[in-house]
Protein backbone atom coordinates (compact mmCIF):
# COMPACT_ATOMS: atom_id res chain seq x y z
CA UNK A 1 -40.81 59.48 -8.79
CA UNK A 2 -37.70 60.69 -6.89
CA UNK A 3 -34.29 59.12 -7.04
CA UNK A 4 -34.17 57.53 -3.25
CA UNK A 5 -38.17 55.82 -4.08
CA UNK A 6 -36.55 54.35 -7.53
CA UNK A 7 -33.05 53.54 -5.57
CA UNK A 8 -35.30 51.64 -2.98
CA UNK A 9 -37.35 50.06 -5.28
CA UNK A 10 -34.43 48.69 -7.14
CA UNK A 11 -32.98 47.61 -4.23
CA UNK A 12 -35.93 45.30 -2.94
CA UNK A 13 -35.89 43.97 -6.08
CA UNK A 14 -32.14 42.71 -6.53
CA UNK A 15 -32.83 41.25 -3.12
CA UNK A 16 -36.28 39.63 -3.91
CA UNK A 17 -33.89 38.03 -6.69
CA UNK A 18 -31.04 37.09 -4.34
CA UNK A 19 -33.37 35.41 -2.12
CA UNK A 20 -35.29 33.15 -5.21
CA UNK A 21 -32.25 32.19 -6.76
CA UNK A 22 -31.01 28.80 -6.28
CA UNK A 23 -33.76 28.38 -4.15
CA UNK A 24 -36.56 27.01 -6.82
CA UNK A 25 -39.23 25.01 -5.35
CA UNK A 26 -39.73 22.52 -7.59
CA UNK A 27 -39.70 18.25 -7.38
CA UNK A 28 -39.78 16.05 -10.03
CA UNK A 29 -40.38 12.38 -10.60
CA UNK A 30 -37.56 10.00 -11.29
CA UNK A 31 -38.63 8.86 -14.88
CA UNK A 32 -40.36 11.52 -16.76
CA UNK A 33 -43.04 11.40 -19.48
CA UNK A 34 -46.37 10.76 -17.63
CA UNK A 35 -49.86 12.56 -16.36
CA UNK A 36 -47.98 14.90 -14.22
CA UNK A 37 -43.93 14.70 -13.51
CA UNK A 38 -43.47 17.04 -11.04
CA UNK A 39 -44.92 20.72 -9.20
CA UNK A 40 -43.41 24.21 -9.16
CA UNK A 41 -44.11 26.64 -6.21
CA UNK A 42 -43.26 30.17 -6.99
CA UNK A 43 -42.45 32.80 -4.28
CA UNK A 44 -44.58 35.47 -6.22
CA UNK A 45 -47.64 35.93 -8.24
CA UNK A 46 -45.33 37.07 -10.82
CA UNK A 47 -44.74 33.43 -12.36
CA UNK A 48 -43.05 34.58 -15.75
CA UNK A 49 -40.32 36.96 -13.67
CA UNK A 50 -39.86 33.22 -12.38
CA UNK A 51 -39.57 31.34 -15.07
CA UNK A 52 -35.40 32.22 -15.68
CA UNK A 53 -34.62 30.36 -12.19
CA UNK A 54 -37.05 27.71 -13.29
CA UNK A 55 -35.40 26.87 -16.54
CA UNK A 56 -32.19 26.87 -15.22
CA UNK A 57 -33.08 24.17 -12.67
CA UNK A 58 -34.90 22.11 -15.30
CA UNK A 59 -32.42 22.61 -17.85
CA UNK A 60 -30.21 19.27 -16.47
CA UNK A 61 -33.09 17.19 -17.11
CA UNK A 62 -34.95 18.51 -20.44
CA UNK A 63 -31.66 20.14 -21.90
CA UNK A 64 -32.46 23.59 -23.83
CA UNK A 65 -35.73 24.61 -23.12
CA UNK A 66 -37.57 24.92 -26.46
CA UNK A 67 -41.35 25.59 -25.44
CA UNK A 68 -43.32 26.39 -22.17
CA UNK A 69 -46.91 26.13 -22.66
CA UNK A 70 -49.73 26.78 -19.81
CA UNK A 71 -53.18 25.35 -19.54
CA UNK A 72 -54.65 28.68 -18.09
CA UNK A 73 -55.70 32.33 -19.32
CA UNK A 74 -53.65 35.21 -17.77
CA UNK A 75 -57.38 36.41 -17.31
CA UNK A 76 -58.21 34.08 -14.72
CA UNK A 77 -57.84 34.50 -11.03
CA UNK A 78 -54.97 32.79 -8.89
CA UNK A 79 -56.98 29.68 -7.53
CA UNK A 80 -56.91 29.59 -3.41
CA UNK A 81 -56.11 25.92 -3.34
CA UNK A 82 -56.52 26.05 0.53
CA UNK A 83 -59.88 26.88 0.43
CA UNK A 84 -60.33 23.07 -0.84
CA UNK A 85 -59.79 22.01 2.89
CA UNK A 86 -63.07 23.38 3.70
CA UNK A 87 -65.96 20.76 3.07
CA UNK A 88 -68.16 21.01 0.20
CA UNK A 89 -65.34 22.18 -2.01
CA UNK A 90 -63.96 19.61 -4.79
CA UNK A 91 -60.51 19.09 -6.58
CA UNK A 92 -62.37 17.43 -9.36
CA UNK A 93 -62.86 19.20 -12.31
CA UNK A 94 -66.89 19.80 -13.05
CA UNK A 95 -68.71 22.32 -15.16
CA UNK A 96 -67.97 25.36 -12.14
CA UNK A 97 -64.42 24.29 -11.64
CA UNK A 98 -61.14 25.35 -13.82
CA UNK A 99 -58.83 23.20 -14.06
CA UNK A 100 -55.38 22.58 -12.03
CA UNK A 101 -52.88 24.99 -13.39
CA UNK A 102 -50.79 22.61 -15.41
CA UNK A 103 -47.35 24.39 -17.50
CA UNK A 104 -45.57 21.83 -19.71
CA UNK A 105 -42.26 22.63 -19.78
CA UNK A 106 -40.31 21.08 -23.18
CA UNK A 107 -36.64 21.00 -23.84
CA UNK A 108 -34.71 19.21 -26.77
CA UNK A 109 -33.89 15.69 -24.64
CA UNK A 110 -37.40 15.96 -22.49
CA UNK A 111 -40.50 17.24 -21.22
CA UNK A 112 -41.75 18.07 -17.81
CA UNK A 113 -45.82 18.43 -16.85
CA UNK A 114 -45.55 20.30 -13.65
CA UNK A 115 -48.50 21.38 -11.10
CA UNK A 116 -48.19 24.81 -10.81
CA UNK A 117 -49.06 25.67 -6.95
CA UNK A 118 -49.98 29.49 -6.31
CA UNK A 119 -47.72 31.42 -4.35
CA UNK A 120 -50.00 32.17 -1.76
CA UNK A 121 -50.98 28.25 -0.68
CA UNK A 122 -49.89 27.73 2.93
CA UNK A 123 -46.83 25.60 3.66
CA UNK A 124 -48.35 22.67 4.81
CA UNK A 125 -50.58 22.35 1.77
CA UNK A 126 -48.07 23.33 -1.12
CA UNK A 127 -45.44 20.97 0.73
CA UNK A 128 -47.29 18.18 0.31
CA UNK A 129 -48.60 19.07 -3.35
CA UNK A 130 -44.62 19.37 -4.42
CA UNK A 131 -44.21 15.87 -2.85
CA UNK A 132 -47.71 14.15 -3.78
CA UNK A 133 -46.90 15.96 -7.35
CA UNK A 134 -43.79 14.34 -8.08
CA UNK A 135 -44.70 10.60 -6.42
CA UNK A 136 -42.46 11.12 -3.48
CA UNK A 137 -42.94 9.57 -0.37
CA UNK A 138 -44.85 10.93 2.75
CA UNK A 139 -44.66 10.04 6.26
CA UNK A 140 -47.80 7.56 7.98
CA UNK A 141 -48.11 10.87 10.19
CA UNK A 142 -48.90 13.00 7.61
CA UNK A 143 -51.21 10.70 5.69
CA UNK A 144 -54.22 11.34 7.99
CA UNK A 145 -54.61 15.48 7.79
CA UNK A 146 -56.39 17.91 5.53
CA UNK A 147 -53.24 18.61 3.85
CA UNK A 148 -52.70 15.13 2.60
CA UNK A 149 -56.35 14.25 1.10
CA UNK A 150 -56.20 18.16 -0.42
CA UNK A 151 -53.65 17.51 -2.21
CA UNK A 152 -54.25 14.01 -3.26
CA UNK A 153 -57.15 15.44 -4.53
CA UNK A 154 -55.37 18.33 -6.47
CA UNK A 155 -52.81 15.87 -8.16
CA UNK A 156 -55.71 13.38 -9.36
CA UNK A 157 -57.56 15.87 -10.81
CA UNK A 158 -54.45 17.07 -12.44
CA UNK A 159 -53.43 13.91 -13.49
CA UNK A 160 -56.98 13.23 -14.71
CA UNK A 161 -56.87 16.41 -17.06
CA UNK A 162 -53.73 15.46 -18.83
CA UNK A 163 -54.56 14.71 -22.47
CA UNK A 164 -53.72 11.39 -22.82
CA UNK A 165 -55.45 10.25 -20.03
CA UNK A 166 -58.80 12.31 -21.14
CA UNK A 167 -58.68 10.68 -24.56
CA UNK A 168 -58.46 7.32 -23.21
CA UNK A 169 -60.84 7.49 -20.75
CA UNK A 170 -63.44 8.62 -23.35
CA UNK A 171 -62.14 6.01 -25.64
CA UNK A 172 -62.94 3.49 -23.65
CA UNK A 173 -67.27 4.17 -22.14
């Protein structure tokens, strides 16, 4: 490779940076501690060249970040979470399904379950998954489109897969 192609490449890079930091798409709930506290939206598929500006912005709430743990194999393909607006197609986890990418993000005062939205979900959808994610509010308007019921969708099945939740819904048929 020749100096200018490595020069250029460098220099895409550093801006690809520029532009992602202090910029993190991420929400989280008030209180912290249940099914799901929050959603993360990365600008690339790259989630771990991420993670640095993610910590950072999480480190006022969970202090030190000890442990980041993710409930998916680097082996599996980035989900197309739009394609759930089509009919037919289910949020809810079934025997053909994986589950929503979940990471659990722990630091020495707290920990943070957040919905991990592919970076590739259109606006409208991963918009409404950061809000619906971390409980916040939505407009009436907004309630009644594809976007919306997606994504309510997405979060209960998310919530639903949280551990807790799965051992006391067993617990209790």
């Amino acid at each position: 490779m020749d100096r200018a192609g490595s020069s250029t490449k460098t220099s895409a890079h550093e801006h690809n940076r520029r532009q992602m930091s202090g910029r993190t798409r991420l929400t989280l709930v008030s209180e912290l501690g249940g099914a799901l506290d929050g959603g993360w939206w990365p600008y690339t598929s790259s989630v771990a060249k991420e993670l640095p500006e993610l910590i950072e912005a999480l480190e006022s709430r969970l202090g030190q970040v000890i442990d980041i743990g993710v409930n998916w194999s680097p082996l599996e393909g980035v989900p197309d979470l739009d394609s759930l607006n089509y009919r037919g197609n289910a949020a809810v986890r079934s025997r053909n399904t994986r589950p929503q990418r979940v990471m659990t993000v722990t630091g020495i005062r707290a920990c943070a379950r957040l919905l991990v939205v592919p970076c590739q979900t259109s606006t409208a959808l991963a918009v409404m998954l950061l809000r619906r994610a971390a409980g916040l509010a939505v407009f009436s308007v907004h309630r009644d489109t594809d976007a919306f019921r997606t994504a309510e969708d997405i979060v209960l099945a998310a919530r639903a897969e949280h551990p807790m939740f799965a051992r006391s819904a067993s617990g209790s048929a």
